[in-house]
Protein backbone atom coordinates (compact mmCIF):
# COMPACT_ATOMS: atom_id res chain seq x y z
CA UNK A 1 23.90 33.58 138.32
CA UNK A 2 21.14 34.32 141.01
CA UNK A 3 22.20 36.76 143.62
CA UNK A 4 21.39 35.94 147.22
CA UNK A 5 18.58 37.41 148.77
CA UNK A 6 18.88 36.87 152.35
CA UNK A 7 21.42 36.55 155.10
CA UNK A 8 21.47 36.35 158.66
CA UNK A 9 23.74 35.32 161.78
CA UNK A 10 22.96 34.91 165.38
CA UNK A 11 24.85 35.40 169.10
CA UNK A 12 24.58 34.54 172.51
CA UNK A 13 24.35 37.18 174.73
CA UNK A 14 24.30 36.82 178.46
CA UNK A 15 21.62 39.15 179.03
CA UNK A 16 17.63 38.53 178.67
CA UNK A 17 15.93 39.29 175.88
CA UNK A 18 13.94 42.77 176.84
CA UNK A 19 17.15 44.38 177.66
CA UNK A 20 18.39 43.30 173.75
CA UNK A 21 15.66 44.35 172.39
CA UNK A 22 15.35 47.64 174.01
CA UNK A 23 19.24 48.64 172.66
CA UNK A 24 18.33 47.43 169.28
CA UNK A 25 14.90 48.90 168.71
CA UNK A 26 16.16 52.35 169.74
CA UNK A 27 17.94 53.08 166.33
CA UNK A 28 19.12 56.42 167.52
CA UNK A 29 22.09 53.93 169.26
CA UNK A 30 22.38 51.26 166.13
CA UNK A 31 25.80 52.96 165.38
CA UNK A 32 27.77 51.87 168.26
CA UNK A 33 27.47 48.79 166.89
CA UNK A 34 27.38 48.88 163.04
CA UNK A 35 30.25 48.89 160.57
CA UNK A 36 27.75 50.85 158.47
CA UNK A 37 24.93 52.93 160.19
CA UNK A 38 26.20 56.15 162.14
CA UNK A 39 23.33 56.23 163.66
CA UNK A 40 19.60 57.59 163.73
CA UNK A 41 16.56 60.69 163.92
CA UNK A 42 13.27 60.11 165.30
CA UNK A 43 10.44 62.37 165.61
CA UNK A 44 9.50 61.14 169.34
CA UNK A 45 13.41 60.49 171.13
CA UNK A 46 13.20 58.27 173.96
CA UNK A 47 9.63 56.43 172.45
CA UNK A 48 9.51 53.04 172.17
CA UNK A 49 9.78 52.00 168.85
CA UNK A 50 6.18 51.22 167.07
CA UNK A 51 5.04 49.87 164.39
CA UNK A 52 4.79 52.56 161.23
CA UNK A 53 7.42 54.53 163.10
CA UNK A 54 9.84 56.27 160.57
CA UNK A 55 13.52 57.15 160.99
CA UNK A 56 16.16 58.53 159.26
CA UNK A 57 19.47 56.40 159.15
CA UNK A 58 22.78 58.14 158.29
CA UNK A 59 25.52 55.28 156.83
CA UNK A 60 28.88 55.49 155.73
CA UNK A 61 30.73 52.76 153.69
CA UNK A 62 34.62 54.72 153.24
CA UNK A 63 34.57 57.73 152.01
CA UNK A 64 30.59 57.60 150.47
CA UNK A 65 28.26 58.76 152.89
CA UNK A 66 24.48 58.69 152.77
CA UNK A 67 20.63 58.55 154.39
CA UNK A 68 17.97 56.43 154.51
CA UNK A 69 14.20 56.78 155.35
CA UNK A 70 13.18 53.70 157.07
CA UNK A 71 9.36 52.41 158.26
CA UNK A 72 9.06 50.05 161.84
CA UNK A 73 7.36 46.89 160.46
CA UNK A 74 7.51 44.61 163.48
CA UNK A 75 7.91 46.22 167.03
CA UNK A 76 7.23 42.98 169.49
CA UNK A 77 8.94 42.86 172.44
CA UNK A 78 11.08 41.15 173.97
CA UNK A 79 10.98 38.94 170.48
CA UNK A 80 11.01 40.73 167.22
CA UNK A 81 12.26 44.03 165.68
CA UNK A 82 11.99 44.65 162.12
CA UNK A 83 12.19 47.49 159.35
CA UNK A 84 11.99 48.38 156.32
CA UNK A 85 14.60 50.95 154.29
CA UNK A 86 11.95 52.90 151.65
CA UNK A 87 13.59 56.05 150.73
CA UNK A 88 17.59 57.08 149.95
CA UNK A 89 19.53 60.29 149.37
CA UNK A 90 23.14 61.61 149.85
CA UNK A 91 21.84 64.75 151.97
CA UNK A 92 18.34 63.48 153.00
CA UNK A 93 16.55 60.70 152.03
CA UNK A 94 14.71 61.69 148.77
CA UNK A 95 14.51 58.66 146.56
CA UNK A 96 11.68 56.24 147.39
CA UNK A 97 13.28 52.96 146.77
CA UNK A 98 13.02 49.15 148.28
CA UNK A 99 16.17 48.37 149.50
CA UNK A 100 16.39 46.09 152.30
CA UNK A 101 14.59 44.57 155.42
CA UNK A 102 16.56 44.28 158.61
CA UNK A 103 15.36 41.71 161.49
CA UNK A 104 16.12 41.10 164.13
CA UNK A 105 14.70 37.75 166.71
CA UNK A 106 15.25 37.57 170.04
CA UNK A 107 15.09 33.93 171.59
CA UNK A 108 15.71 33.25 175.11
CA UNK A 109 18.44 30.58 175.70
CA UNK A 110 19.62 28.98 178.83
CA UNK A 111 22.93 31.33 178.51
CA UNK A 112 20.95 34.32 177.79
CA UNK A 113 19.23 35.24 174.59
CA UNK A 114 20.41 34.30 171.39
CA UNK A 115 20.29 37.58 168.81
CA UNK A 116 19.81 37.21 165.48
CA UNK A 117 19.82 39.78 162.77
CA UNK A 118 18.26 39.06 159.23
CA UNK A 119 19.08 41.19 156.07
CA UNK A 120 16.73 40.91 152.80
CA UNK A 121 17.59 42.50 149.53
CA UNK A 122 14.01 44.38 148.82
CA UNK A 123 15.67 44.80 145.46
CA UNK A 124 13.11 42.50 143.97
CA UNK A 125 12.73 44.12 140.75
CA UNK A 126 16.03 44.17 139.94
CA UNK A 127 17.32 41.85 137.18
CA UNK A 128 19.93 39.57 139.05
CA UNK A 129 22.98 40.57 136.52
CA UNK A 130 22.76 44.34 136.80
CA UNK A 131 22.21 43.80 140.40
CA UNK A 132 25.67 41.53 140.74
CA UNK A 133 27.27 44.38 139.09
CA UNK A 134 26.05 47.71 141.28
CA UNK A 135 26.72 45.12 144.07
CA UNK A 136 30.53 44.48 143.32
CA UNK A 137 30.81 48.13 142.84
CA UNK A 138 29.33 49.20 145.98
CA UNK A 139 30.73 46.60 147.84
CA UNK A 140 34.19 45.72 146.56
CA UNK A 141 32.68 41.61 146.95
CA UNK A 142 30.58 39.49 144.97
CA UNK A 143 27.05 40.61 145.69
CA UNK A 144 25.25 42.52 148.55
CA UNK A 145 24.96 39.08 150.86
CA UNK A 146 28.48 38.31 151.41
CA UNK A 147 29.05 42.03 152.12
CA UNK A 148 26.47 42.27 154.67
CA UNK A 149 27.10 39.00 156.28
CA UNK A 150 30.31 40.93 157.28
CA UNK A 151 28.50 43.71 158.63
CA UNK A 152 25.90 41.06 160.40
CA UNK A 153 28.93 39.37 162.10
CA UNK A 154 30.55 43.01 163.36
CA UNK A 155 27.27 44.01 164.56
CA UNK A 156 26.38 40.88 166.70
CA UNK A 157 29.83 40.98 167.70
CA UNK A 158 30.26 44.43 168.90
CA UNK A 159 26.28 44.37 170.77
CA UNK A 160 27.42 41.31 172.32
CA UNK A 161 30.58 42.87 173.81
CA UNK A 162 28.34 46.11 175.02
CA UNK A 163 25.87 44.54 176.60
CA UNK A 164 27.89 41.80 178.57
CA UNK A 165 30.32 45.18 179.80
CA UNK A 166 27.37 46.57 180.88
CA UNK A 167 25.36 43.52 182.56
């Protein structure tokens, strides 16, 4: 069985697109909206983000809690935010590893801007079976797309709801 590599959902916001940009490429907030991410370190706080800018991502999924060294690929505003997770560890991110891509688009619409976050499995070197396996463990569901397609949904869901409070 081949394992999905890629998932992605989108939202309206009524808002324009520089002012969704700007809460999404400042990762320091990304928690107040994820299921997963607790939020963000940078080296500069209160920089714009930039391409080959690193961060450090602390996640939770229940009770397992970890960090994540992550590189800026795209920076483009007011259109495109993208990056790349490269290292993991429980304490501190110690373990170079490809992971996943996260990107997110930002198009204007006539209601606002439509958001729309991508996920990609980086785990391209990973034989699909052993993959479906760590997946249902680490996930409780059949493989790392439907999970985060849960997580995608919740996210877009909960910026949405932010940003229209505070427009």
């Amino acid at each position: 069985m081949n394992r999905i590599t890629e998932v992605s959902g989108s939202i309206v916001v009524c808002t324009d697109p520089g002012t969704a940009y700007d809460a999404v490429s400042d990762v320091t907030q990304m928690g107040r909206w994820s299921p997963e991410n607790t939020g963000a370190a940078v080296a500069e706080p209160g920089r714009a983000a930039y391409p080959g800018m690193t961060f450090v991502g602390a996640n939770r999924r229940g009770p397992m809690r970890w960090h994540t060294e992550c590189t800026v690929t795209v920076a483009e505003r007011p259109s495109r935010f993208a990056f790349r997770v490269c290292r993991w560890g429980l304490w501190r991110p110690m373990l170079p590893v490809a992971v996943a891509t996260w990107e997110y688009r930002f198009d204007a619409v006539a209601e606002g801007v439509r958001v729309t976050e991508i996920w990609y499995d980086d785990r391209t070197h990973w034989p699909d079976t052993p993959a479906l396996w760590f997946d249902r463990v680490a996930t409780g569901k059949r493989g790392f797309a439907e999970f985060q397609k849960g997580n995608i949904r919740r996210t877009l869901d909960r910026l949405k709801a932010e940003l229209e409070a505070a427009g």
